[in-house]
PDB file of N, CA and C in Angstrom:
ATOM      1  N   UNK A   1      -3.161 -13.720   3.470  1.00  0.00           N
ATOM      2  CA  UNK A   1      -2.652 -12.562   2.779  1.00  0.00           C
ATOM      3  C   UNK A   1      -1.479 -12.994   1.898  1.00  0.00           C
ATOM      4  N   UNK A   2      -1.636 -12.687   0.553  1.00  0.00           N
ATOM      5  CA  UNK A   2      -0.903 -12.927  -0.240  1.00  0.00           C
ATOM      6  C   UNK A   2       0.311 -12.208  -0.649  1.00  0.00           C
ATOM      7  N   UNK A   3       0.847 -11.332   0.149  1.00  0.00           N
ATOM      8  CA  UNK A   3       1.431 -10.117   0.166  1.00  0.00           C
ATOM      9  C   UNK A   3       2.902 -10.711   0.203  1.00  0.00           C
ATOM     10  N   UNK A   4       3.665  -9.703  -0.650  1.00  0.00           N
ATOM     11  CA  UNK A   4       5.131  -9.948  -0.529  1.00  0.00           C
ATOM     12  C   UNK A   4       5.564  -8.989   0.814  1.00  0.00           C
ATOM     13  N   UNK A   5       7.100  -8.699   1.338  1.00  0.00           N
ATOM     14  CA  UNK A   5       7.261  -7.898   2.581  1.00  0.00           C
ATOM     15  C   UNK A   5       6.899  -6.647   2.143  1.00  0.00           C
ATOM     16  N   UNK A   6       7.114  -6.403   0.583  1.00  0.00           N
ATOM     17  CA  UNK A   6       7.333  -4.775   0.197  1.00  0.00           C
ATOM     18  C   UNK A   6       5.899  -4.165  -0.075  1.00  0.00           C
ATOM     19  N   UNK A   7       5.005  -5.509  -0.380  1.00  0.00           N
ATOM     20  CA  UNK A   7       4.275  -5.098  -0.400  1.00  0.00           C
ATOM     21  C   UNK A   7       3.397  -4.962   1.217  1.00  0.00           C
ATOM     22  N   UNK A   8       3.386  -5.251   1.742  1.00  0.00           N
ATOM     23  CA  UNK A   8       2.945  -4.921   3.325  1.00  0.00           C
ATOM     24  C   UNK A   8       3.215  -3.601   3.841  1.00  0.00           C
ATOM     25  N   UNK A   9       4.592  -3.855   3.822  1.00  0.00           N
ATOM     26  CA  UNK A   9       5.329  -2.195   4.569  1.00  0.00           C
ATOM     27  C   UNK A   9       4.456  -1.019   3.683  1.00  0.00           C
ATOM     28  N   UNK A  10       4.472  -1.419   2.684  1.00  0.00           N
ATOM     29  CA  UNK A  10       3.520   0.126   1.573  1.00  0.00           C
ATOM     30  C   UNK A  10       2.039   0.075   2.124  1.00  0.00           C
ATOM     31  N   UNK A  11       1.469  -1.314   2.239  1.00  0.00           N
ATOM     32  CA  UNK A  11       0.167  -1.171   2.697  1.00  0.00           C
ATOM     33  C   UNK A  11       0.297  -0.118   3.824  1.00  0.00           C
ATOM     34  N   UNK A  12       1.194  -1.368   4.895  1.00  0.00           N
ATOM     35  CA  UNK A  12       1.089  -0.502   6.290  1.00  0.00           C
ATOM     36  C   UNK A  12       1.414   1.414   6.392  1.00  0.00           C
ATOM     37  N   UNK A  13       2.475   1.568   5.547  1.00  0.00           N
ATOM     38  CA  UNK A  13       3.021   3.001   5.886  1.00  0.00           C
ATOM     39  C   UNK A  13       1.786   3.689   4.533  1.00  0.00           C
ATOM     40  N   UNK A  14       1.024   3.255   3.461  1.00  0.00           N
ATOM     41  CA  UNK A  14      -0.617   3.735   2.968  1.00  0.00           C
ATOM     42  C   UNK A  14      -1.724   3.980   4.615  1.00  0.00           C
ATOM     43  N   UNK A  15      -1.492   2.812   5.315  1.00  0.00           N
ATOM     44  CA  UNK A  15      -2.527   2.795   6.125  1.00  0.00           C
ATOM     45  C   UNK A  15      -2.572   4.137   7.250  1.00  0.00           C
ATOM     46  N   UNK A  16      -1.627   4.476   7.408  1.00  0.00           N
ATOM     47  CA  UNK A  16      -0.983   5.376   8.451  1.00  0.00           C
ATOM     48  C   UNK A  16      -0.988   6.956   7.624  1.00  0.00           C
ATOM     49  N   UNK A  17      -0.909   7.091   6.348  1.00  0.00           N
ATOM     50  CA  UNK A  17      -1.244   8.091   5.678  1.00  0.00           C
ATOM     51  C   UNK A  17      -2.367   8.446   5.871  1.00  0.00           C
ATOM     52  N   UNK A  18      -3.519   7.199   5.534  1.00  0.00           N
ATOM     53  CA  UNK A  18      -4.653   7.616   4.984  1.00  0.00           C
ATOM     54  C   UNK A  18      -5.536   7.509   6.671  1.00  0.00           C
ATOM     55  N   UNK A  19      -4.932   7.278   7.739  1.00  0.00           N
ATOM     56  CA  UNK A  19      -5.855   7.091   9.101  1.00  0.00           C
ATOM     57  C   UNK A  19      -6.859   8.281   9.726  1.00  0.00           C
ATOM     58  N   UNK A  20      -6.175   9.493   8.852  1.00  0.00           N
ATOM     59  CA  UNK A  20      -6.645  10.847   9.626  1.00  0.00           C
ATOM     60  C   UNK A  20      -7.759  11.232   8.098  1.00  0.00           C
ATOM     61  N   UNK A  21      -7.752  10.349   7.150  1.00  0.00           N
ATOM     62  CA  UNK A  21      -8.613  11.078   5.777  1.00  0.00           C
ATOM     63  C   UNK A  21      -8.069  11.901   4.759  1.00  0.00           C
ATOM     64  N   UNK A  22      -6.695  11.907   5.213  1.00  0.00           N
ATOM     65  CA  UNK A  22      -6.192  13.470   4.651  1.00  0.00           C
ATOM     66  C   UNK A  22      -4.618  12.745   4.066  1.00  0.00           C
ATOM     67  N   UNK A  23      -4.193  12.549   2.891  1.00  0.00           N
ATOM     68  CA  UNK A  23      -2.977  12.000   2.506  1.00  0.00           C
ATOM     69  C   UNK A  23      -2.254  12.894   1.941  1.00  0.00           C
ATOM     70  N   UNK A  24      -1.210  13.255   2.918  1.00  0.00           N
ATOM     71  CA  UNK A  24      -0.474  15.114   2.374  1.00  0.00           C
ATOM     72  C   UNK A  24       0.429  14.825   1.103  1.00  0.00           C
ATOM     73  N   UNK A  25       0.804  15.405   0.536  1.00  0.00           N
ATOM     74  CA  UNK A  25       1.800  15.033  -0.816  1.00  0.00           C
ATOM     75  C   UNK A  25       3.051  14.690  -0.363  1.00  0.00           C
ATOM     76  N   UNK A  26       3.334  15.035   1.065  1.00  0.00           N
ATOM     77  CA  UNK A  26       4.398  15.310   1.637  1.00  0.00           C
ATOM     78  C   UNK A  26       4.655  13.705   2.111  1.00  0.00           C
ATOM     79  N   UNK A  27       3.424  12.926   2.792  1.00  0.00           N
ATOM     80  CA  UNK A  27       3.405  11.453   3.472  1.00  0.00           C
ATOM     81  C   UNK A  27       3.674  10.827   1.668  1.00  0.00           C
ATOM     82  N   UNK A  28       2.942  11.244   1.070  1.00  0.00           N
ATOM     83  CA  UNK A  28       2.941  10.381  -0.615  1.00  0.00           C
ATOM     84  C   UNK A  28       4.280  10.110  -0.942  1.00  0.00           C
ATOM     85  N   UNK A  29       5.375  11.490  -0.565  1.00  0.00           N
ATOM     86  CA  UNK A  29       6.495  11.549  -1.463  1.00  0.00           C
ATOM     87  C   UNK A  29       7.849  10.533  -0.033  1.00  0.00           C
ATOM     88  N   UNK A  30       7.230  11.007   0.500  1.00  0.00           N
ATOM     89  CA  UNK A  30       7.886   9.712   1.659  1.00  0.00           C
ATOM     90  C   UNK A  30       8.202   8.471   1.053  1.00  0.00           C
ATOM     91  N   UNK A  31       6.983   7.928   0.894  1.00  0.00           N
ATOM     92  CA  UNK A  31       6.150   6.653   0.561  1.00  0.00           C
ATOM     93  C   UNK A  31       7.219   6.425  -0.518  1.00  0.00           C
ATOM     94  N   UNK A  32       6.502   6.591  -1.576  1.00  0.00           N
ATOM     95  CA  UNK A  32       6.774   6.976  -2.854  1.00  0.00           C
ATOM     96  C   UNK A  32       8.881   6.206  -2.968  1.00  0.00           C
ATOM     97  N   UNK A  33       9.485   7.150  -1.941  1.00  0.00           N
ATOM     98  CA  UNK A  33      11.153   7.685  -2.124  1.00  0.00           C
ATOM     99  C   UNK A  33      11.474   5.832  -1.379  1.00  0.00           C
ATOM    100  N   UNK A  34      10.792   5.765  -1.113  1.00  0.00           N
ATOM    101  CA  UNK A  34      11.318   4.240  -0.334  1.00  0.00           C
ATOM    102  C   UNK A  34      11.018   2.970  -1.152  1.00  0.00           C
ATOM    103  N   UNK A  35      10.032   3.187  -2.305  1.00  0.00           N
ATOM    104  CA  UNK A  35       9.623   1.984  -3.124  1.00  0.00           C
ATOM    105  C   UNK A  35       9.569   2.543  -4.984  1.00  0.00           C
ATOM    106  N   UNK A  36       8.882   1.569  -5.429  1.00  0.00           N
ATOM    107  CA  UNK A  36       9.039   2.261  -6.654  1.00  0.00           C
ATOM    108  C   UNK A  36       7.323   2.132  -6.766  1.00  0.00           C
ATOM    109  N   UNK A  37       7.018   3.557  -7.810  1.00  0.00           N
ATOM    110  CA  UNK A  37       6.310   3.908  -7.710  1.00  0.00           C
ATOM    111  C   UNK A  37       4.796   3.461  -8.333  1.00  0.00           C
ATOM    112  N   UNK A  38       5.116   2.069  -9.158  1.00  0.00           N
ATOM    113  CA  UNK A  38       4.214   0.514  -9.664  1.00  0.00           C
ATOM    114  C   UNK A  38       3.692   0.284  -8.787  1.00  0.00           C
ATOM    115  N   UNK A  39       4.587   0.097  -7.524  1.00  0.00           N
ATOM    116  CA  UNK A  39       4.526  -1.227  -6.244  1.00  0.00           C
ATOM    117  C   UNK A  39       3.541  -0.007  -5.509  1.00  0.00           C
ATOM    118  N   UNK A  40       3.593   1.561  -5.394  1.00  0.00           N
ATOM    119  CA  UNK A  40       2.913   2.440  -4.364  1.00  0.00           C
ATOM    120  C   UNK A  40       1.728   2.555  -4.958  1.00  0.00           C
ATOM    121  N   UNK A  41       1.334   2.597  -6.621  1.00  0.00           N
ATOM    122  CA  UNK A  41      -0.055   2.781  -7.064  1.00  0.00           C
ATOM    123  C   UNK A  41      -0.578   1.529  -6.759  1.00  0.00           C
ATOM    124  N   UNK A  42       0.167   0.205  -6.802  1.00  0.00           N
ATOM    125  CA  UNK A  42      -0.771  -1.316  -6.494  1.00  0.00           C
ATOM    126  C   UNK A  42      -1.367  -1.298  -5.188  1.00  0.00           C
ATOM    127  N   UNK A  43      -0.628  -0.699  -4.261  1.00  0.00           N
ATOM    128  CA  UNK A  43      -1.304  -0.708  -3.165  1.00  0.00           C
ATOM    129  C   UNK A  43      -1.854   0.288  -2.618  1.00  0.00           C
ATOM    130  N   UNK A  44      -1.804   1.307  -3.207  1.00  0.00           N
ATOM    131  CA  UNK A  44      -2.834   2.665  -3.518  1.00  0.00           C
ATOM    132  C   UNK A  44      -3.634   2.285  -3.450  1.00  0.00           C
ATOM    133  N   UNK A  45      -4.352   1.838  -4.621  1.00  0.00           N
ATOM    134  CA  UNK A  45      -5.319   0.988  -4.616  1.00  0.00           C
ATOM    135  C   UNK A  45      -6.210   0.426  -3.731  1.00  0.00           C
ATOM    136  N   UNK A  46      -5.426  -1.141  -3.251  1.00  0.00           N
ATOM    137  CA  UNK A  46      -5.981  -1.465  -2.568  1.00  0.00           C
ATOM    138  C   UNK A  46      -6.542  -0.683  -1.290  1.00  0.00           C
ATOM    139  N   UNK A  47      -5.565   0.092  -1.035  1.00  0.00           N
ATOM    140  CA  UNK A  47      -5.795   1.028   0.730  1.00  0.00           C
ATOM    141  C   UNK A  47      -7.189   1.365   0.584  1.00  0.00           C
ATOM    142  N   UNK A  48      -7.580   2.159  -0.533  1.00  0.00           N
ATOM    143  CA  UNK A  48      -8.524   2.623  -1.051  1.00  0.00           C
ATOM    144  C   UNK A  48      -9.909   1.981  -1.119  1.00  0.00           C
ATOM    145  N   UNK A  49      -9.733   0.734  -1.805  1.00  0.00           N
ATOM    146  CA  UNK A  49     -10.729  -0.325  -1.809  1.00  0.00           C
ATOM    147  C   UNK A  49     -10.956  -0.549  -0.778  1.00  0.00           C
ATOM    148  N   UNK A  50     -10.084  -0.539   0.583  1.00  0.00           N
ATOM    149  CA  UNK A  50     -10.434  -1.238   1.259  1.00  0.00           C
ATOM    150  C   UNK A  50     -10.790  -0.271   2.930  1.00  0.00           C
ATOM    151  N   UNK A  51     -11.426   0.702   2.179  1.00  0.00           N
ATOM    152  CA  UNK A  51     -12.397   1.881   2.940  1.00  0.00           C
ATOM    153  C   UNK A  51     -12.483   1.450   4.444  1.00  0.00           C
ATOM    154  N   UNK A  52     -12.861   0.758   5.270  1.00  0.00           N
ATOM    155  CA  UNK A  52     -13.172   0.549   6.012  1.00  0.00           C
ATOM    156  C   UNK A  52     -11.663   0.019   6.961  1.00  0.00           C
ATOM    157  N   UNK A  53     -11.891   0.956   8.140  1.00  0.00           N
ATOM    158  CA  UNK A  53      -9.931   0.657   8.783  1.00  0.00           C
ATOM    159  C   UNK A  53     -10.091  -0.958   9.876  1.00  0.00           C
ATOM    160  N   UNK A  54     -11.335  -1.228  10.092  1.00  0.00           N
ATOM    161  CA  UNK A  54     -11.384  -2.536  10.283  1.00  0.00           C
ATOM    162  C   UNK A  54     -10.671  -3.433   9.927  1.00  0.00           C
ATOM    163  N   UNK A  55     -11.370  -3.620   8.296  1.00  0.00           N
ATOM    164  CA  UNK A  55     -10.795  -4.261   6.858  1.00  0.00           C
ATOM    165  C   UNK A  55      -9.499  -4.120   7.108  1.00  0.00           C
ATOM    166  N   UNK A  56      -8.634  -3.544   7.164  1.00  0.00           N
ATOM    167  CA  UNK A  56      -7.171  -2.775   6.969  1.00  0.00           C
ATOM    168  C   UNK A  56      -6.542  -3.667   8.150  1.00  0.00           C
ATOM    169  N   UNK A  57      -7.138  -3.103   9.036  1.00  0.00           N
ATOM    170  CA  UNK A  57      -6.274  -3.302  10.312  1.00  0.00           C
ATOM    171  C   UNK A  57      -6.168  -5.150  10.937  1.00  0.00           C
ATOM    172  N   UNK A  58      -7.635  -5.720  10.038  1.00  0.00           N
ATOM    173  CA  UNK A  58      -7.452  -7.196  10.029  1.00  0.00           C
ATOM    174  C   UNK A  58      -6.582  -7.602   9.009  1.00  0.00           C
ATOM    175  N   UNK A  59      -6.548  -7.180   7.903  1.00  0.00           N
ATOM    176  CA  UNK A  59      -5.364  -7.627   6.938  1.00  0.00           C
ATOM    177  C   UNK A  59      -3.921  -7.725   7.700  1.00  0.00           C
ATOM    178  N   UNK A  60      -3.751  -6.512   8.159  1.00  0.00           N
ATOM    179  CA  UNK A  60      -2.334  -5.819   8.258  1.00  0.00           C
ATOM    180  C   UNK A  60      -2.207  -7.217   9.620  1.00  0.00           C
ATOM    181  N   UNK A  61      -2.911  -7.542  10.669  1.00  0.00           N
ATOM    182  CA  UNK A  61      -2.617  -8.402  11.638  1.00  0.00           C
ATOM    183  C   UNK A  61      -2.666  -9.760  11.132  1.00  0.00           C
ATOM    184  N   UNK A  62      -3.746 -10.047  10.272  1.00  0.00           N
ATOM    185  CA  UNK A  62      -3.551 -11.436   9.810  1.00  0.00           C
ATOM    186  C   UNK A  62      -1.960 -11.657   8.988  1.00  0.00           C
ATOM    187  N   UNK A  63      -1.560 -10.894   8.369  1.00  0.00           N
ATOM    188  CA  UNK A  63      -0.176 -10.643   7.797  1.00  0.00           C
ATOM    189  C   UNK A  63       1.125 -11.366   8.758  1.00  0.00           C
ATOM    190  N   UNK A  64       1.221 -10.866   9.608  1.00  0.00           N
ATOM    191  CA  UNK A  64       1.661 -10.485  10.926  1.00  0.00           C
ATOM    192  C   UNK A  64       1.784 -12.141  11.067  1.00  0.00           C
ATOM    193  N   UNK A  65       0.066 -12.629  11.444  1.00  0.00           N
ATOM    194  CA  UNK A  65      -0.106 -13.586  12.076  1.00  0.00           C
ATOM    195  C   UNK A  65       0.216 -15.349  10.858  1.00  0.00           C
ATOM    196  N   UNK A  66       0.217 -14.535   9.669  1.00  0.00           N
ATOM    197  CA  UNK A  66       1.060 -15.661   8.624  1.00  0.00           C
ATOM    198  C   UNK A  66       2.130 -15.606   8.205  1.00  0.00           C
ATOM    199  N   UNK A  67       2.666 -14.510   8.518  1.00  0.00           N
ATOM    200  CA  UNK A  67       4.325 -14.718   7.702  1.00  0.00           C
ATOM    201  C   UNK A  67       5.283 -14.285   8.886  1.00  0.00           C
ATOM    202  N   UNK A  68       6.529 -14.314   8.683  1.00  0.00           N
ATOM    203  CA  UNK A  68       7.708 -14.494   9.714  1.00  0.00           C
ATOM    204  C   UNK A  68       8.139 -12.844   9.840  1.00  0.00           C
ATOM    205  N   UNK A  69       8.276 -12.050  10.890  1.00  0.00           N
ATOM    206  CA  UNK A  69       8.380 -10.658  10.746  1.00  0.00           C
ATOM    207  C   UNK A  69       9.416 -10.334  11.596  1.00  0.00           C
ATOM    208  N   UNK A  70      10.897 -10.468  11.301  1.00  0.00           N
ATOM    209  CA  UNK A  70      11.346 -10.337  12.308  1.00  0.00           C
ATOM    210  C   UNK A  70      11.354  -8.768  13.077  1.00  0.00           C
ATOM    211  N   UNK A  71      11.824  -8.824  14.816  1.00  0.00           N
ATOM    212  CA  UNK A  71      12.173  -8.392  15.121  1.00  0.00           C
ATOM    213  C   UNK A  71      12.407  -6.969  14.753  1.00  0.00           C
ATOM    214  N   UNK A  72      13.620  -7.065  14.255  1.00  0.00           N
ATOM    215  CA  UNK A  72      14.379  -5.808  13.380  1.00  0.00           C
ATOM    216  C   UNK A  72      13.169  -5.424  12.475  1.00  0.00           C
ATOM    217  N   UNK A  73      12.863  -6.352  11.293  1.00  0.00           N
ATOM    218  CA  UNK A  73      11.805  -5.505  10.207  1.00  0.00           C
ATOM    219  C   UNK A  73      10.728  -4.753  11.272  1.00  0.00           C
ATOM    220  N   UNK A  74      10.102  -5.395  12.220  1.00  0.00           N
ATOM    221  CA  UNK A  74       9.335  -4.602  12.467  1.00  0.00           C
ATOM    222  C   UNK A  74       9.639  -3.051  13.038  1.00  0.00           C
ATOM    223  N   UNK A  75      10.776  -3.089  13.748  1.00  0.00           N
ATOM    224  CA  UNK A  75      11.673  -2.030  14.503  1.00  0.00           C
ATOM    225  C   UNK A  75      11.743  -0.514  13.834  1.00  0.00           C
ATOM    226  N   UNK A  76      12.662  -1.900  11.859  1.00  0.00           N
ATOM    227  CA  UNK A  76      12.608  -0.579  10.662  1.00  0.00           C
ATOM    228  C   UNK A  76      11.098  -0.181  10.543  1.00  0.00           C
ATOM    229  N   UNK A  77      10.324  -1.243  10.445  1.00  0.00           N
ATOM    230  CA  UNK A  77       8.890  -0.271   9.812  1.00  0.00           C
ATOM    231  C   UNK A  77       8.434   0.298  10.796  1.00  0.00           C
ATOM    232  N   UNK A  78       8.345   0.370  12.186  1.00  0.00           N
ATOM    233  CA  UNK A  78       7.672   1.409  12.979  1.00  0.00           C
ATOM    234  C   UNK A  78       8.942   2.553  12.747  1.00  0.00           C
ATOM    235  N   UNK A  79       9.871   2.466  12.514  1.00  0.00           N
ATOM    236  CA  UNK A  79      10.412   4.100  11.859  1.00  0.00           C
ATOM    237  C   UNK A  79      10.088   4.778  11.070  1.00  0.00           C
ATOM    238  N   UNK A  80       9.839   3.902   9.912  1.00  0.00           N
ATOM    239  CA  UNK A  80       9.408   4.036   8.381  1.00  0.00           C
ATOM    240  C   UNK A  80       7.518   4.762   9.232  1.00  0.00           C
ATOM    241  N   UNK A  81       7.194   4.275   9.593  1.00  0.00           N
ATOM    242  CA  UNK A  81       5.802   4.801  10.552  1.00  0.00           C
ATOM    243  C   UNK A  81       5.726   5.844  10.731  1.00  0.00           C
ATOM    244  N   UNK A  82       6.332   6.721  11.803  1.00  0.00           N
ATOM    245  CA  UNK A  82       6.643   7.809  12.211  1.00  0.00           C
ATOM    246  C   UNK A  82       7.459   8.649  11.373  1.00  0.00           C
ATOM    247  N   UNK A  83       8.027   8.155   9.986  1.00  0.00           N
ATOM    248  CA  UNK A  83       8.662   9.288   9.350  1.00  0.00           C
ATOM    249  C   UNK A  83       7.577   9.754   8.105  1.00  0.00           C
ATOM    250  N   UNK A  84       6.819   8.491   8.070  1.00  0.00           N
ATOM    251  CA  UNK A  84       5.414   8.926   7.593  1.00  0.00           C
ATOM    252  C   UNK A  84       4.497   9.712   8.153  1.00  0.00           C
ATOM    253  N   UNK A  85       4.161   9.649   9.711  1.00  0.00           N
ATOM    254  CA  UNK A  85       3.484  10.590  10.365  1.00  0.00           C
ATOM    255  C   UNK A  85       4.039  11.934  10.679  1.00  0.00           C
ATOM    256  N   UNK A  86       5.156  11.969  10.551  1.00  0.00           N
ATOM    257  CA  UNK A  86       5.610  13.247  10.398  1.00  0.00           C
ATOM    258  C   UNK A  86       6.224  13.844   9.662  1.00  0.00           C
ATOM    259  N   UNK A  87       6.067  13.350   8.308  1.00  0.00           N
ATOM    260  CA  UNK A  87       6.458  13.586   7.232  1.00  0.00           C
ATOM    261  C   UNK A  87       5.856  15.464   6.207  1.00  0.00           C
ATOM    262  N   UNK A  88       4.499  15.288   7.024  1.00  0.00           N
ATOM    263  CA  UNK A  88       4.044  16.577   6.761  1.00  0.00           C
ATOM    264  C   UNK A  88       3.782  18.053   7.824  1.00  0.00           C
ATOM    265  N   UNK A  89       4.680  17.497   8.828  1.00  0.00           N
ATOM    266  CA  UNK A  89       4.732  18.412   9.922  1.00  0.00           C
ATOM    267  C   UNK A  89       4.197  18.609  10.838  1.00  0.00           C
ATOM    268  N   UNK A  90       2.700  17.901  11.126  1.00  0.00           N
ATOM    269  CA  UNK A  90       1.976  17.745  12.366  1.00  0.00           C
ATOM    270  C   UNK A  90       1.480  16.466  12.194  1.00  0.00           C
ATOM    271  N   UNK A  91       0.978  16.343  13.701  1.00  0.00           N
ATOM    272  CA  UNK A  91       0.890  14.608  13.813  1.00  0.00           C
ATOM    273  C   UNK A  91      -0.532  14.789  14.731  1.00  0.00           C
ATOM    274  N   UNK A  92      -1.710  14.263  14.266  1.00  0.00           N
ATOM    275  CA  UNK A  92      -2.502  14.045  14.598  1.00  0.00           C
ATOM    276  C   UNK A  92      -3.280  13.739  15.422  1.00  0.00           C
ATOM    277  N   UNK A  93      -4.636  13.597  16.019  1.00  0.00           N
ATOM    278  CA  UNK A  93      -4.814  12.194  17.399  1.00  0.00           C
ATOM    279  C   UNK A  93      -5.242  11.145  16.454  1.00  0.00           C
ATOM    280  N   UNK A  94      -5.308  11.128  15.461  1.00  0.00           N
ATOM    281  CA  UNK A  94      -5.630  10.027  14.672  1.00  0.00           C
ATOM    282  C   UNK A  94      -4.390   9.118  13.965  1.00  0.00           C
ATOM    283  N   UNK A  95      -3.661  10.078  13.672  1.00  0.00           N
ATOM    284  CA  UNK A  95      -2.446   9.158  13.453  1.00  0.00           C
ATOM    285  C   UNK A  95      -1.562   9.070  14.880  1.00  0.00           C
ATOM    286  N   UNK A  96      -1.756   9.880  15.978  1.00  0.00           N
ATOM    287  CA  UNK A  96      -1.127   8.967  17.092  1.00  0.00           C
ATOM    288  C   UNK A  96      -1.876   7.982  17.132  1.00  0.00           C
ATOM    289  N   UNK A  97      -3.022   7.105  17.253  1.00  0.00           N
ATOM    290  CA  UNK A  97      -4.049   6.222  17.546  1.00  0.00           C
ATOM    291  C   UNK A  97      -3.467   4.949  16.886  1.00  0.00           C
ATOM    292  N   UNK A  98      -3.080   5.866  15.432  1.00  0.00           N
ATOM    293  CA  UNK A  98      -3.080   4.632  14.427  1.00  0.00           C
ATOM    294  C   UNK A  98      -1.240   3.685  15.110  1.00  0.00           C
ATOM    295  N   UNK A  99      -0.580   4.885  15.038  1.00  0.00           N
ATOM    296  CA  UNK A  99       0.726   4.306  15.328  1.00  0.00           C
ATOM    297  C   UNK A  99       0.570   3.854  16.733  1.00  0.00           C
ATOM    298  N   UNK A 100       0.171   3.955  17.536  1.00  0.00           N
ATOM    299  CA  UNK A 100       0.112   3.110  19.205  1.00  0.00           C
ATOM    300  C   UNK A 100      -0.768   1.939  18.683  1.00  0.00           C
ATOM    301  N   UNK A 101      -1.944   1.657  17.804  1.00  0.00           N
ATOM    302  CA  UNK A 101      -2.440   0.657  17.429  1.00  0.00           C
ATOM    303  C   UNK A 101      -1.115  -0.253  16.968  1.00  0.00           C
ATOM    304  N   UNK A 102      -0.605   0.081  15.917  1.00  0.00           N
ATOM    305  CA  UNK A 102       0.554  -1.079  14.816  1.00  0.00           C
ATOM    306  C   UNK A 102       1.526  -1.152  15.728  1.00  0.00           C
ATOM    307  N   UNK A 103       1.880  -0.194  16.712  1.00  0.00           N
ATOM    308  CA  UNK A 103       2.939  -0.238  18.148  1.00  0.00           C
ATOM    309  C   UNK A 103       2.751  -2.059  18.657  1.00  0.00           C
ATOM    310  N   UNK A 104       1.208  -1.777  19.240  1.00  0.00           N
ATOM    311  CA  UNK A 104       0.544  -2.965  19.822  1.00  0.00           C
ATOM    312  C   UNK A 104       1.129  -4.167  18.946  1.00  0.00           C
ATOM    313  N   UNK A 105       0.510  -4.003  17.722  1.00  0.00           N
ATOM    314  CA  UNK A 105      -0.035  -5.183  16.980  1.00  0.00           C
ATOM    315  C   UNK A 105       1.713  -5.715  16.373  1.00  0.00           C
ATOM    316  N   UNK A 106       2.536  -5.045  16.268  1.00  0.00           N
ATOM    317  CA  UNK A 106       3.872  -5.531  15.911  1.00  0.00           C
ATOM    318  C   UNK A 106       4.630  -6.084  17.032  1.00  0.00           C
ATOM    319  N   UNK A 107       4.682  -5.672  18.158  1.00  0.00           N
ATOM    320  CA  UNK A 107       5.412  -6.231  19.394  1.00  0.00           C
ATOM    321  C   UNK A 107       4.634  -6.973  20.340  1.00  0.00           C
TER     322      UNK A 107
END
């Protein structure tokens, strides 16, 4: 994975939007307020392309499993996680699933 950090965290906190099918304007403008908004359509994109949460969820671990993540970053992005999942006011069984999945896969 060729990914810079900023670009990961957008994948990851895209991936967690889009887990339930449904991407509220509300998770977008989250997103969106934390990066600039070049870097959120590039990986728009990809989230998109890459339909299948398999696909996704092997990226997002192979990531993980090539570059150095500390500690702390991961700590901030499972916040950055949950302020995405509840960014539009209810929280899902699909986005609980997704966040106890990246729970796993980060610690």
């Amino acid at each position: 994975m060729m990914w810079t950090k900023e670009e990961f965290r957008t994948y990851v906190l895209l991936f967690v939007a889009h887990c339930n099918y449904i991407e509220t304007k509300e998770e977008s403008e989250y997103i969106i307020s934390t990066i600039n908004e070049k870097l959120y359509n590039k990986m728009h994109t990809e989230i998109v392309i890459d339909a299948d949460e398999g696909i996704k969820l092997q990226k997002v671990h192979e990531y993980l499993e090539d570059n150095s993540y500390s500690e702390n970053d991961k700590k901030l992005l499972l916040e950055d996680i949950k302020k995405v999942i509840f960014a539009d006011g209810t929280v899902d069984i699909l986005e609980k699933k997704a966040y106890t999945f990246l729970k796993k896969i980060l610690n």
